[in-house]
C-alpha atoms as a PDB file:
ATOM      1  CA  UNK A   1      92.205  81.624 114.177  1.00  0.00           C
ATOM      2  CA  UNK A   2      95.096  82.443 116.021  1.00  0.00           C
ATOM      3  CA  UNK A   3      98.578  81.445 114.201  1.00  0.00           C
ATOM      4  CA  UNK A   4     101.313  79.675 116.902  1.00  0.00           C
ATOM      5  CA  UNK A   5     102.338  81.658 120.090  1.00  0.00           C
ATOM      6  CA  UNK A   6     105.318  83.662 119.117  1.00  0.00           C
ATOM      7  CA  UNK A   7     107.265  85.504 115.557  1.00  0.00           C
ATOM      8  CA  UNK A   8     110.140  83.611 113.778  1.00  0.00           C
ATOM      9  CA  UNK A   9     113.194  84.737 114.649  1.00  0.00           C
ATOM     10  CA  UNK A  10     113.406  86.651 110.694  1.00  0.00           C
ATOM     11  CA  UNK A  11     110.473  88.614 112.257  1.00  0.00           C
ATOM     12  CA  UNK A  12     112.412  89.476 115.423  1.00  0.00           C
ATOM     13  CA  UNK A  13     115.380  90.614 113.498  1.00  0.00           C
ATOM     14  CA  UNK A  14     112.950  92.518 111.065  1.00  0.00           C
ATOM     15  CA  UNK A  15     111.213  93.958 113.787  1.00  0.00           C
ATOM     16  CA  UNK A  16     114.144  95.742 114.838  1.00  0.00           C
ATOM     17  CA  UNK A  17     116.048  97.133 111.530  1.00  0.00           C
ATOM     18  CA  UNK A  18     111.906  98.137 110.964  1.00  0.00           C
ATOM     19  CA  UNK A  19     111.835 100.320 114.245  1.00  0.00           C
ATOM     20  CA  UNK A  20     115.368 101.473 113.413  1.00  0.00           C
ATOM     21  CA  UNK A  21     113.999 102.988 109.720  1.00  0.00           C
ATOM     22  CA  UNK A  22     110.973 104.356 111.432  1.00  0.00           C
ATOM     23  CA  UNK A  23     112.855 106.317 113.990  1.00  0.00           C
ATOM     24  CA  UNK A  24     115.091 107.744 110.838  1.00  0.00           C
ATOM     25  CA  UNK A  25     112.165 108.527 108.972  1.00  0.00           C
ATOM     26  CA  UNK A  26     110.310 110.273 111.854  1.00  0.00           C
ATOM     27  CA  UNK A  27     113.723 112.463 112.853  1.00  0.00           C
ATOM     28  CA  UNK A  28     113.396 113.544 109.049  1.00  0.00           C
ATOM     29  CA  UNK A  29     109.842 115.025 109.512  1.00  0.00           C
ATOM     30  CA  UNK A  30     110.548 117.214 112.879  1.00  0.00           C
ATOM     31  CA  UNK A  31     109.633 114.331 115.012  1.00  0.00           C
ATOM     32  CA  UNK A  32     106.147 113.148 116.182  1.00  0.00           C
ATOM     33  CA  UNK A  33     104.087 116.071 117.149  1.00  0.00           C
ATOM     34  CA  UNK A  34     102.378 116.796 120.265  1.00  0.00           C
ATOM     35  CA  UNK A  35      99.146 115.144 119.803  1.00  0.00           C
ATOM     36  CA  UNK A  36      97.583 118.091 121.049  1.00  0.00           C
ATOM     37  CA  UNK A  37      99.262 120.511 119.550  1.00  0.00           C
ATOM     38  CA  UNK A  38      98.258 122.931 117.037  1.00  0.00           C
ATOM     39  CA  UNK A  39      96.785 121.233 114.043  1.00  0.00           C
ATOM     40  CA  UNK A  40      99.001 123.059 111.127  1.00  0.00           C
ATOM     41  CA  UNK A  41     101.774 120.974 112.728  1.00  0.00           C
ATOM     42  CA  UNK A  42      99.684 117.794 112.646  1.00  0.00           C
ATOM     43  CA  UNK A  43      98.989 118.411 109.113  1.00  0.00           C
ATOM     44  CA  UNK A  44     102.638 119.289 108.534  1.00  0.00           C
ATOM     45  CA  UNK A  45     103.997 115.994 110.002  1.00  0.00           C
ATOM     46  CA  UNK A  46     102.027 114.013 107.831  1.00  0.00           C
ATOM     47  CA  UNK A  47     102.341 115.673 104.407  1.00  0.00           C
ATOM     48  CA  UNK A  48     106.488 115.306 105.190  1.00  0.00           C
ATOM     49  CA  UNK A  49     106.110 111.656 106.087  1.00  0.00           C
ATOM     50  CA  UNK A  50     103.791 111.299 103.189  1.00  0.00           C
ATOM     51  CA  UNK A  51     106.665 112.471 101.159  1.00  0.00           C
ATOM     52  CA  UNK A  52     109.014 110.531 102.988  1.00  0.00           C
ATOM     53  CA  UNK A  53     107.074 107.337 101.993  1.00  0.00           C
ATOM     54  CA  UNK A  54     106.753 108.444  98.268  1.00  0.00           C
ATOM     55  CA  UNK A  55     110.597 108.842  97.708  1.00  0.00           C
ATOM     56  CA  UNK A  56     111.016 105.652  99.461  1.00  0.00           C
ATOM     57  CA  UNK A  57     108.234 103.871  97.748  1.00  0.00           C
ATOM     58  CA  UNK A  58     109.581 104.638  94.013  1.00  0.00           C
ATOM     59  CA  UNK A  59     113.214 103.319  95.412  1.00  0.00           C
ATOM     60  CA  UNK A  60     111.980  99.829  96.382  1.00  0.00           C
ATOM     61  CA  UNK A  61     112.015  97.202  94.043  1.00  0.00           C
ATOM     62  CA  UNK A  62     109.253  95.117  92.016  1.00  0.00           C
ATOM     63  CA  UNK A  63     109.825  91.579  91.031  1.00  0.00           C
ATOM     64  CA  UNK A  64     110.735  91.270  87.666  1.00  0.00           C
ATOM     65  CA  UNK A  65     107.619  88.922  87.019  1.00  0.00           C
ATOM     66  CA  UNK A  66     105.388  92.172  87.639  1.00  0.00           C
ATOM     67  CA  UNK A  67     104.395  94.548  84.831  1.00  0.00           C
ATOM     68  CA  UNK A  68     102.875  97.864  85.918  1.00  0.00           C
ATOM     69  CA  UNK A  69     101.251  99.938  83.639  1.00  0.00           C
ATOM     70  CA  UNK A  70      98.687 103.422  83.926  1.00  0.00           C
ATOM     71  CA  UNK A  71      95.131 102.883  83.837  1.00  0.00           C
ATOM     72  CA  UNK A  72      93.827 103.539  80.253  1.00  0.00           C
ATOM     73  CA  UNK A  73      91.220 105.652  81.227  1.00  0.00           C
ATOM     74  CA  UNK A  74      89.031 106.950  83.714  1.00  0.00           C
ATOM     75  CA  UNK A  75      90.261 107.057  87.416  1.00  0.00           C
ATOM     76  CA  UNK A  76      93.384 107.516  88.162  1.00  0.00           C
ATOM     77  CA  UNK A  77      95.417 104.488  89.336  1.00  0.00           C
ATOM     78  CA  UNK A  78      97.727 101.488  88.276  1.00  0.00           C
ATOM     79  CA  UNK A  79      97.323  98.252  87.225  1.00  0.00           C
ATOM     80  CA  UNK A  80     100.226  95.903  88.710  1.00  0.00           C
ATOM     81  CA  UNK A  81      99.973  92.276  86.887  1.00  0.00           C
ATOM     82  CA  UNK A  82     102.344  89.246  87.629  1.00  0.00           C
ATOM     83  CA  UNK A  83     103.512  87.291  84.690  1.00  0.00           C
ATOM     84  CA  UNK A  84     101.077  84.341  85.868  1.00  0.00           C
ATOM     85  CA  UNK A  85      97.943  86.425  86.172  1.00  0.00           C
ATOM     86  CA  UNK A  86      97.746  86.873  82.133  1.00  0.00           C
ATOM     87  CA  UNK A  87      94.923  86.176  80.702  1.00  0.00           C
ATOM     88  CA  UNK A  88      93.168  85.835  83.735  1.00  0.00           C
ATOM     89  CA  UNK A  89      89.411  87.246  84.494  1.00  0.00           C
ATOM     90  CA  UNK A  90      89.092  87.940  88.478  1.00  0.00           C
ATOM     91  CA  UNK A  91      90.656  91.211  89.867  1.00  0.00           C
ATOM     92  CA  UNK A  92      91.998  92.519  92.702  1.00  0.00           C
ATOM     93  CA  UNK A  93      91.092  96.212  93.221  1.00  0.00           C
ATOM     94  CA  UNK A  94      93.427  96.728  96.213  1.00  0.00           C
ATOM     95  CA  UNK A  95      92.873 100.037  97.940  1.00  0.00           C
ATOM     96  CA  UNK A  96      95.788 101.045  99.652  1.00  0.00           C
ATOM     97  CA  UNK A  97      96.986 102.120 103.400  1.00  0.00           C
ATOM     98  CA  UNK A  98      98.186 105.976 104.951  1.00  0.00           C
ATOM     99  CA  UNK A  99      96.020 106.372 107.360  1.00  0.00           C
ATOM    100  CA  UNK A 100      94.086 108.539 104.463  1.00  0.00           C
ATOM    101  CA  UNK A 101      96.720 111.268 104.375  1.00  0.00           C
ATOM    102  CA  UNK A 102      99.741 109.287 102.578  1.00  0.00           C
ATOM    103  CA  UNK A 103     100.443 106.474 100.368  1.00  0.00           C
ATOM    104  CA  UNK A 104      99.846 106.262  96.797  1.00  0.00           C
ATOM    105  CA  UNK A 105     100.237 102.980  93.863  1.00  0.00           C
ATOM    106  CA  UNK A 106     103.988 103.682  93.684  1.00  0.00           C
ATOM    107  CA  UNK A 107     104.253 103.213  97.379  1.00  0.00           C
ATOM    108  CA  UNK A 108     101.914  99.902  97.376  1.00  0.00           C
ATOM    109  CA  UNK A 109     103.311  98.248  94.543  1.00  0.00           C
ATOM    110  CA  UNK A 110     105.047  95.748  96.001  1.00  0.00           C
ATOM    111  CA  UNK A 111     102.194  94.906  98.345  1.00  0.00           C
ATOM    112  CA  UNK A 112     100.558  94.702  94.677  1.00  0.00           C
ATOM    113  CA  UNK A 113     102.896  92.387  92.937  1.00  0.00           C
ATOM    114  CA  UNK A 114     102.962  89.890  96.054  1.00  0.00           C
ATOM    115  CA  UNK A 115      98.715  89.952  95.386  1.00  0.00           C
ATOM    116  CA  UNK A 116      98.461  89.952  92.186  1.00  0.00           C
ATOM    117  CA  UNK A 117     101.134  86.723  92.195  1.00  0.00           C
ATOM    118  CA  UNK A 118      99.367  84.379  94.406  1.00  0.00           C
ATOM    119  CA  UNK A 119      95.781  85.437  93.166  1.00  0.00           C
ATOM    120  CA  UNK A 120      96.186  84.744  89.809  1.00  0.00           C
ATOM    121  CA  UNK A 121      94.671  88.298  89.485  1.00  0.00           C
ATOM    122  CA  UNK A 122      95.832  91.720  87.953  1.00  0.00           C
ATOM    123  CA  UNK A 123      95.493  94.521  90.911  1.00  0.00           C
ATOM    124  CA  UNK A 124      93.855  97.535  90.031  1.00  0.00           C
ATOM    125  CA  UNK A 125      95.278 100.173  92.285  1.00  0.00           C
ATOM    126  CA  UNK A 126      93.415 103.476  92.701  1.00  0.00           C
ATOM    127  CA  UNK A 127      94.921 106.716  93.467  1.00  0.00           C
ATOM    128  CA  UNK A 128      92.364 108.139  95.913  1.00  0.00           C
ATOM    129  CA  UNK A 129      92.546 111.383  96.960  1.00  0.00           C
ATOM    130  CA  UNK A 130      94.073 112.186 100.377  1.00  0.00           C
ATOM    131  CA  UNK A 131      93.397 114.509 103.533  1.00  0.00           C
ATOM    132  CA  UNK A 132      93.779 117.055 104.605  1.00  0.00           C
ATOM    133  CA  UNK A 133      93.168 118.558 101.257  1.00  0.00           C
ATOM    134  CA  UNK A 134      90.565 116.153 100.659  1.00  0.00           C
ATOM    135  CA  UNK A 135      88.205 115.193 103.254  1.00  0.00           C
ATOM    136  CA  UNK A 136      85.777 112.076 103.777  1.00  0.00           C
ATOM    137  CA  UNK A 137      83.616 111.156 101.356  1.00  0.00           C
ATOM    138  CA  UNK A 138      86.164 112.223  98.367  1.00  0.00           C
ATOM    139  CA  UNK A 139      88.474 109.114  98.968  1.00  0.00           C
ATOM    140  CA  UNK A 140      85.178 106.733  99.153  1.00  0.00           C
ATOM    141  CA  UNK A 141      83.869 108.445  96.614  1.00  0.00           C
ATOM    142  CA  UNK A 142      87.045 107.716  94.664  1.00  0.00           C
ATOM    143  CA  UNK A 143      86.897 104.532  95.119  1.00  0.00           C
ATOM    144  CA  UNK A 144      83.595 103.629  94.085  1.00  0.00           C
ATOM    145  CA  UNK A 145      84.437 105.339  91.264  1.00  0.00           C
ATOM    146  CA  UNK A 146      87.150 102.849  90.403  1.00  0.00           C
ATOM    147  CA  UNK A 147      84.614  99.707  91.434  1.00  0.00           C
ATOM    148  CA  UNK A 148      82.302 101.126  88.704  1.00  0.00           C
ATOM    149  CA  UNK A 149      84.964 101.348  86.162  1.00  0.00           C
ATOM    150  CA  UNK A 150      85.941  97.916  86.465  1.00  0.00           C
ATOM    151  CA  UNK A 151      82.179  96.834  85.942  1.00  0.00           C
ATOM    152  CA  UNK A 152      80.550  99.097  83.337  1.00  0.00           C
ATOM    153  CA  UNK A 153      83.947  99.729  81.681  1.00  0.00           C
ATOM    154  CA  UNK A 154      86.086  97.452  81.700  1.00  0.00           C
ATOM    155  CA  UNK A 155      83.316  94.598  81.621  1.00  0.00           C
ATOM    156  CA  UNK A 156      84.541  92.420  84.961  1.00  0.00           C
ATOM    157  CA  UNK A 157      81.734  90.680  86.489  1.00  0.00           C
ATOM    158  CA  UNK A 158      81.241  91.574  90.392  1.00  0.00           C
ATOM    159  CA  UNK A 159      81.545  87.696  90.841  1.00  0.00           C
ATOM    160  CA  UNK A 160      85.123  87.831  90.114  1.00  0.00           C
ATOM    161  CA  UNK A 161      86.452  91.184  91.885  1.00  0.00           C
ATOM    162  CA  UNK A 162      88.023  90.703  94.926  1.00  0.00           C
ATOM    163  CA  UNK A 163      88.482  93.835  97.129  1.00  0.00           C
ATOM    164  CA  UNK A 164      91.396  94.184  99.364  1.00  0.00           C
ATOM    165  CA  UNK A 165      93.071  97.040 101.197  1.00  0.00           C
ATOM    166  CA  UNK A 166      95.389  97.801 104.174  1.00  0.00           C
ATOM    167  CA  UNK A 167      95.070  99.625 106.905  1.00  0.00           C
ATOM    168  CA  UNK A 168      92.956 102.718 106.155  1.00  0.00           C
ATOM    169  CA  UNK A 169      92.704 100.858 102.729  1.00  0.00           C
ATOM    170  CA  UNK A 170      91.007  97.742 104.622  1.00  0.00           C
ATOM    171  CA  UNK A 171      88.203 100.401 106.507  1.00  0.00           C
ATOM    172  CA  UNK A 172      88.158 101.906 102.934  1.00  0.00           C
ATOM    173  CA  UNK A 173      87.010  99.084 101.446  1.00  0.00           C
ATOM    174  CA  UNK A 174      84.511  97.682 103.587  1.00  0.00           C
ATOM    175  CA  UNK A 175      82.833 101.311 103.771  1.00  0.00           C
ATOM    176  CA  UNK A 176      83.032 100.602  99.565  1.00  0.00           C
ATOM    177  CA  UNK A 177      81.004  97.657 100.273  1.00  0.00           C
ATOM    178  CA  UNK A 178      78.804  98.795 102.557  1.00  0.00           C
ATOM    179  CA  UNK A 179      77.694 101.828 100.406  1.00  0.00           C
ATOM    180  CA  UNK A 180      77.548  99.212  97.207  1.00  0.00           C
ATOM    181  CA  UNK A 181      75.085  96.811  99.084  1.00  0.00           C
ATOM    182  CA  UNK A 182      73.147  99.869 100.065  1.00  0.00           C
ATOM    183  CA  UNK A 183      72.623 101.340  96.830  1.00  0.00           C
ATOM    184  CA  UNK A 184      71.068  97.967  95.488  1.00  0.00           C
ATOM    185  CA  UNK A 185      74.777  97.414  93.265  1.00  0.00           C
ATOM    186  CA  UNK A 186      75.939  93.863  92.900  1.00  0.00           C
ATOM    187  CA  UNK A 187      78.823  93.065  95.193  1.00  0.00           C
ATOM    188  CA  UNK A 188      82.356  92.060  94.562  1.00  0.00           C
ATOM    189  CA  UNK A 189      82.597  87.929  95.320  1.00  0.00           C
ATOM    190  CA  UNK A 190      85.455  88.731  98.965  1.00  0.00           C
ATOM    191  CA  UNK A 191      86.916  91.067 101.068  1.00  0.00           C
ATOM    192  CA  UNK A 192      90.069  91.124 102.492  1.00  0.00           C
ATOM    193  CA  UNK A 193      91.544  93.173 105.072  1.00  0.00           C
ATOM    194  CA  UNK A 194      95.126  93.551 105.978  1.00  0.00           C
ATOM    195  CA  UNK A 195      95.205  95.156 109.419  1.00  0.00           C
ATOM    196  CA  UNK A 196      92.513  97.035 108.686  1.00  0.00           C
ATOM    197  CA  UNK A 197      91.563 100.380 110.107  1.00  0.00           C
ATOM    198  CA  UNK A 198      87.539 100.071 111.276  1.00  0.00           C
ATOM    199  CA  UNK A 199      86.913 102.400 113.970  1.00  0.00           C
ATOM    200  CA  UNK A 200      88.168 105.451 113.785  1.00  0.00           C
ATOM    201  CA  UNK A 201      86.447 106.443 116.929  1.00  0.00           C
ATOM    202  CA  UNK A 202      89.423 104.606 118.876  1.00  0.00           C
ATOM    203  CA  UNK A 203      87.228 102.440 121.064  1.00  0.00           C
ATOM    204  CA  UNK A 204      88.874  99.247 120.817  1.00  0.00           C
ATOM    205  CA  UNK A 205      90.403  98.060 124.246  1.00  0.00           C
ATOM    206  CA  UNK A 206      93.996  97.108 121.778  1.00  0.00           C
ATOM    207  CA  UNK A 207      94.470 100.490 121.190  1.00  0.00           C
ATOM    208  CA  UNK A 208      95.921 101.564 124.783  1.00  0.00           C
ATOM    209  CA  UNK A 209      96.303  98.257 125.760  1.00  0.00           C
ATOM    210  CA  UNK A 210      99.127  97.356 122.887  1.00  0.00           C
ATOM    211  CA  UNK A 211     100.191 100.948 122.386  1.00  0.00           C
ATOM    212  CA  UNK A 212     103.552 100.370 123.752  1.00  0.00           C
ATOM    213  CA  UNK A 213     104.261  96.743 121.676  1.00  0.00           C
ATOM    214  CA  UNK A 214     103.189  99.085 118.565  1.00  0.00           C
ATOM    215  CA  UNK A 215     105.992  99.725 116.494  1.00  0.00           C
ATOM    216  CA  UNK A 216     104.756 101.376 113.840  1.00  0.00           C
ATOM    217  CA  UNK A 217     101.113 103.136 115.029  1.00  0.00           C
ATOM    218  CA  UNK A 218     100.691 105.135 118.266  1.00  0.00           C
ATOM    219  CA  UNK A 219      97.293 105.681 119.592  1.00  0.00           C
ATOM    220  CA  UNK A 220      98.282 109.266 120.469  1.00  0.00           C
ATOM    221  CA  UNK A 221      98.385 109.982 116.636  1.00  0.00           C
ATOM    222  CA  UNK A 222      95.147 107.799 115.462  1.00  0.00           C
ATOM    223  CA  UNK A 223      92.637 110.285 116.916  1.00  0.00           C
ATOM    224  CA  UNK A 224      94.012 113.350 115.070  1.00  0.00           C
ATOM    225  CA  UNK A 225      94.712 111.400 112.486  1.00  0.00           C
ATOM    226  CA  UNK A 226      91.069 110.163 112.051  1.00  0.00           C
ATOM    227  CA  UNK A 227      89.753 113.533 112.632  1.00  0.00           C
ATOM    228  CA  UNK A 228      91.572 114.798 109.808  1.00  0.00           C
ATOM    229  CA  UNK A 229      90.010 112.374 107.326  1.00  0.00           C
ATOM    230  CA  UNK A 230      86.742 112.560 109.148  1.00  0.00           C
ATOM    231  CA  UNK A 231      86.031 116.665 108.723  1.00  0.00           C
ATOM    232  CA  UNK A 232      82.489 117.256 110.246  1.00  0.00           C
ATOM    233  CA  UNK A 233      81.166 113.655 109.839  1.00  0.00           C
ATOM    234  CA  UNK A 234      80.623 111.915 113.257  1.00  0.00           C
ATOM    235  CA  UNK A 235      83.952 109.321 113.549  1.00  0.00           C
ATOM    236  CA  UNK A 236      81.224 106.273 114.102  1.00  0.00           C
ATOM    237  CA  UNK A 237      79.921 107.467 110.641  1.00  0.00           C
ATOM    238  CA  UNK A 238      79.362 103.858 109.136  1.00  0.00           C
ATOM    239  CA  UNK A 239      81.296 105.314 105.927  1.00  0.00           C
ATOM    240  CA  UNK A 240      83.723 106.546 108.380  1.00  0.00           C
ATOM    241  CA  UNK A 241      84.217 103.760 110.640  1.00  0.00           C
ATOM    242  CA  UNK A 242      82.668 100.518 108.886  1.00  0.00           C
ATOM    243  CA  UNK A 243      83.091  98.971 112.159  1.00  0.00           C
ATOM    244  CA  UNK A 244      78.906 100.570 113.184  1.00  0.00           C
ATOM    245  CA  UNK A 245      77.811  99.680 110.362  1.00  0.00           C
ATOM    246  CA  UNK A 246      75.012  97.225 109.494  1.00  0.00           C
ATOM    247  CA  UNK A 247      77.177  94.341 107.751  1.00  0.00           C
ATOM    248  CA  UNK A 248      74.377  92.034 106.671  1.00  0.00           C
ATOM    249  CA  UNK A 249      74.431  90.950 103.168  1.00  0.00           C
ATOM    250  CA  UNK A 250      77.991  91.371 102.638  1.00  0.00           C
ATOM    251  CA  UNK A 251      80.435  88.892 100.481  1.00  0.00           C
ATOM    252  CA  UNK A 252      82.960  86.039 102.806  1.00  0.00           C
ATOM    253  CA  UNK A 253      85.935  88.595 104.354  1.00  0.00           C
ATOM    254  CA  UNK A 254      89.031  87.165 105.662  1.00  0.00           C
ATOM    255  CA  UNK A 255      90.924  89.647 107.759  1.00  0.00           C
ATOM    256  CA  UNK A 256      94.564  89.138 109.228  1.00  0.00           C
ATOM    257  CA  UNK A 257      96.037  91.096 111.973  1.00  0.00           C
ATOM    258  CA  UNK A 258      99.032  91.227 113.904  1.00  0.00           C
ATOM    259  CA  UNK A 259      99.014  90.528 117.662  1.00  0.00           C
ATOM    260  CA  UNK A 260     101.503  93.506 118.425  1.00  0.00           C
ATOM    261  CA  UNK A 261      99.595  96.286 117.202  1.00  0.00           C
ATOM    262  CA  UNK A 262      96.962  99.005 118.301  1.00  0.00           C
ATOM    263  CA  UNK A 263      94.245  98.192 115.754  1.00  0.00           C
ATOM    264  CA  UNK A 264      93.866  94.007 116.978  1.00  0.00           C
ATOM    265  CA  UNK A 265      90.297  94.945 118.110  1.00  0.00           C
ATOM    266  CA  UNK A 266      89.404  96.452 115.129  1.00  0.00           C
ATOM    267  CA  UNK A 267      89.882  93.228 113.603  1.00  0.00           C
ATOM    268  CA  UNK A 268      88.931  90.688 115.560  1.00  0.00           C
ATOM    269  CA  UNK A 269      85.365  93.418 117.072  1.00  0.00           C
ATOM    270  CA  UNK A 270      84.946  93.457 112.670  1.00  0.00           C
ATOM    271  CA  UNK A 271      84.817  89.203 112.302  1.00  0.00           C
ATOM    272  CA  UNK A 272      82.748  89.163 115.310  1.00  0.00           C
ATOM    273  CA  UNK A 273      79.840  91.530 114.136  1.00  0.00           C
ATOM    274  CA  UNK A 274      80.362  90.073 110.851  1.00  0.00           C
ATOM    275  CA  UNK A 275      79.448  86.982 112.073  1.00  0.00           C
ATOM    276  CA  UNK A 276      76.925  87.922 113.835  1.00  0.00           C
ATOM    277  CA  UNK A 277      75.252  89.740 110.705  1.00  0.00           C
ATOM    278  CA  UNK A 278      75.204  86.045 109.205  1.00  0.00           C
ATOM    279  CA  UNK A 279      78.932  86.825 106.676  1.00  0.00           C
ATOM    280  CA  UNK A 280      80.870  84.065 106.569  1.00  0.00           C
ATOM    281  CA  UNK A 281      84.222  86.283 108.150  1.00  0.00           C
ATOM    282  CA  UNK A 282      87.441  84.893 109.930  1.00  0.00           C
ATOM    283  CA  UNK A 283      90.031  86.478 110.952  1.00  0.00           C
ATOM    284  CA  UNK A 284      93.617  85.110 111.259  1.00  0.00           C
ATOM    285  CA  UNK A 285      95.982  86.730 114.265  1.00  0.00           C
ATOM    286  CA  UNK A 286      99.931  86.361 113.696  1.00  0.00           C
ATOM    287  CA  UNK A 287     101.576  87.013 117.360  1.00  0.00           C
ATOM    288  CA  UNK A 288     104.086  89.102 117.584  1.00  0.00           C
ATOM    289  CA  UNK A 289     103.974  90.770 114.278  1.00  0.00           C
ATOM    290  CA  UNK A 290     102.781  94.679 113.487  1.00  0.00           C
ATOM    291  CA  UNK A 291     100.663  96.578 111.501  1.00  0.00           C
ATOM    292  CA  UNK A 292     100.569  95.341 107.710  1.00  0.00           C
ATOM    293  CA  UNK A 293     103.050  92.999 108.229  1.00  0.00           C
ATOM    294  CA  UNK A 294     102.458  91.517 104.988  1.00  0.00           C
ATOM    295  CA  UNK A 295     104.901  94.299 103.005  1.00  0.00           C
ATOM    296  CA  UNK A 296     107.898  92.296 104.235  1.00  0.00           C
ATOM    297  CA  UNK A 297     107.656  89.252 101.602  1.00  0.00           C
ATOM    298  CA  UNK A 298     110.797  87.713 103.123  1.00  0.00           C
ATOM    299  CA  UNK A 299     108.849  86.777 106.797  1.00  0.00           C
ATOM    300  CA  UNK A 300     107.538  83.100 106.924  1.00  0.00           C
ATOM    301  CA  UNK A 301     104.179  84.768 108.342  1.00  0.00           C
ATOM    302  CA  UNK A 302     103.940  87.005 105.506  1.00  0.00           C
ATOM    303  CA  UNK A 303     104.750  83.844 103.114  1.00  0.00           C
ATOM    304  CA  UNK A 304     101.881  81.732 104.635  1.00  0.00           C
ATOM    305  CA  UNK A 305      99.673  84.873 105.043  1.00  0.00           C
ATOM    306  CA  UNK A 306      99.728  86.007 101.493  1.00  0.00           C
ATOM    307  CA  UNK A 307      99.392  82.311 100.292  1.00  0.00           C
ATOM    308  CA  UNK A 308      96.213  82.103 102.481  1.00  0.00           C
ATOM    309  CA  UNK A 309      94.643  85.576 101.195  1.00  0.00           C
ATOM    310  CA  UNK A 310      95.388  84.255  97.763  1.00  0.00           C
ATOM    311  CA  UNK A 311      93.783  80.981  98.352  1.00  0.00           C
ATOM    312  CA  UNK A 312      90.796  82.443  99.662  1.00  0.00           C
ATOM    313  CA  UNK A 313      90.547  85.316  96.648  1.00  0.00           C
ATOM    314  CA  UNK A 314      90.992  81.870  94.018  1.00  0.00           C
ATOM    315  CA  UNK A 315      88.139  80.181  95.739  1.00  0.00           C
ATOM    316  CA  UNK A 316      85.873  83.114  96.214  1.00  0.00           C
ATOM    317  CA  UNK A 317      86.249  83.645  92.281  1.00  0.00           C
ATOM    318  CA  UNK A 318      86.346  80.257  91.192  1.00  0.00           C
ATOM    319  CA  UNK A 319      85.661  79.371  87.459  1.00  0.00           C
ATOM    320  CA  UNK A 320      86.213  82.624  86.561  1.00  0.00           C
ATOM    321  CA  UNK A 321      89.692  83.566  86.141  1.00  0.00           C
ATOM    322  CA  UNK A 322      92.310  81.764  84.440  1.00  0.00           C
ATOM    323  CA  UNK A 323      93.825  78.674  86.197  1.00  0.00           C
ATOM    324  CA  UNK A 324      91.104  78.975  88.627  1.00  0.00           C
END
């Protein structure tokens, strides 16, 4: 579905203090590096903004009717639980965004608390390891980790585990899924992608096509970018890039995008194979809007999106969580 023709006016005025804090946060890493330039100063650019984020990410605030608390054991992570998720037996095992090279639970935890509140679901997020010191398959690997520890640990049947992730988190997960269904594992009950990041090969038509409407990602980036998580594997690897991979068999996925930014193909190219493998998939386009728009809880797209995605996680899980 596509959502009405143009943003609010909140997202207009949004959209520009967002670009403004960007621009700051760029100036403080040396600037955006010459795509093909050396790739020490690719790798440097990205660990500084990866710092950048974390300092900022610990700053922002979590509503007060979130608890956050370590995972007990096993991988490494963070629950984040709104007040009315208690008691509740679905979970959302978010995985979360960074293009695989930043991002962490302290800089997602918002993201979290918004999930967790209109799911009725605790959020289990993972701290995956990131590149460049850690190439592909250590953060899927991670993360299937974390899908097992929910199961044969902590005891959550598949049937009420909903996995969710942002940008690279949204390719993340669907790899997760992919490599569950192919090992014979029983599946979580939905998927849910936030703008997520598919094909790392860069083939969608959106990503030179939107590149200048793209406040946040720039296709001149995405290809070193992927590389660097990639290593040696092939970037239509379908761990790599779910996108060429065989979907068949996999749980409903609901996917929102925004219209404004590079990875729109990825999206909408995901529902349509996933359609065409038989999934029941739709995808939901907000015009106007960028990449993960979601993050900004005060947007009237982000209010209706998030009350969608948790509508779709309650019914998905129904009759097993609390309130459901």
């Amino acid at each position: 579905m596509t959502l009405g023709d143009r943003p609010s006016p909140q997202a207009r005025l949004v959209r520009r203090a967002f670009v403004a804090l960007l621009e700051r946060l760029r100036a403080r890493g040396g600037g955006l590096p010459d795509p093909d330039g050396p790739t020490e100063a690719l790798e440097a650019y990205g660990l500084a903004m990866r710092e950048q984020l974390e300092q900022l990410g610990s700053r922002l605030p979590v509503p007060r009717t979130a608890g956050i608390r370590a995972i007990e054991a096993g991988v490494p992570g963070e629950w984040v639980e709104d007040e009315r998720a208690a008691g509740s037996r679905r979970v959302v095992l978010h995985l979360h965004g960074g293009a695989y090279t930043m991002g962490s639970p302290r800089t997602h935890r918002g993201l979290a608390a918004a999930l967790s509140r209109v799911s009725g679901a605790p959020v289990l997020l993972p701290e995956y390891r990131l590149a460049p010191e850690h190439l592909f398959p250590a953060a899927l690997d991670d993360v299937e980790a974390a899908y097992h520890h929910l199961v044969q640990v902590q005891g959550v049947d598949p049937a009420g585990i909903a996995v969710t992730g942002d940008s690279a988190g949204g390719g993340l997960g669907l790899a997760l899924l992919v490599r569950l269904r192919d090992q014979g594992v029983a599946l979580p009950a939905c998927y849910v992608g936030l703008s997520p990041w598919t094909d790392l090969a860069g083939t969608g038509a959106s990503m030179h096509e939107l590149d200048d409407l793209d406040p946040w990602l720039t296709a001149a980036l995405i290809t070193p970018a992927a590389r660097g998580y990639a290593g040696e594997a092939p970037l239509d690897h379908p761990e790599v890039s779910p996108l060429y991979a065989d979907l068949s068999g996999l749980p409903p996925m609901l996917v929102h995008v925004g219209g404004h930014e590079i990875l729109l193909d990825d999206a909408r190219r995901l529902v349509a194979r996933a359609r065409e493998a038989g999934v029941d998939a739709s995808v939901g386009v907000f015009p106007g809007l960028w990449h993960v728009f979601h993050v900004f809880p005060g947007l009237p797209e982000s209010r209706d999106a998030l009350r969608e995605i948790g509508g779709f996680v309650r019914r998905c899980t129904a009759g097993l969580g609390a309130g459901a």
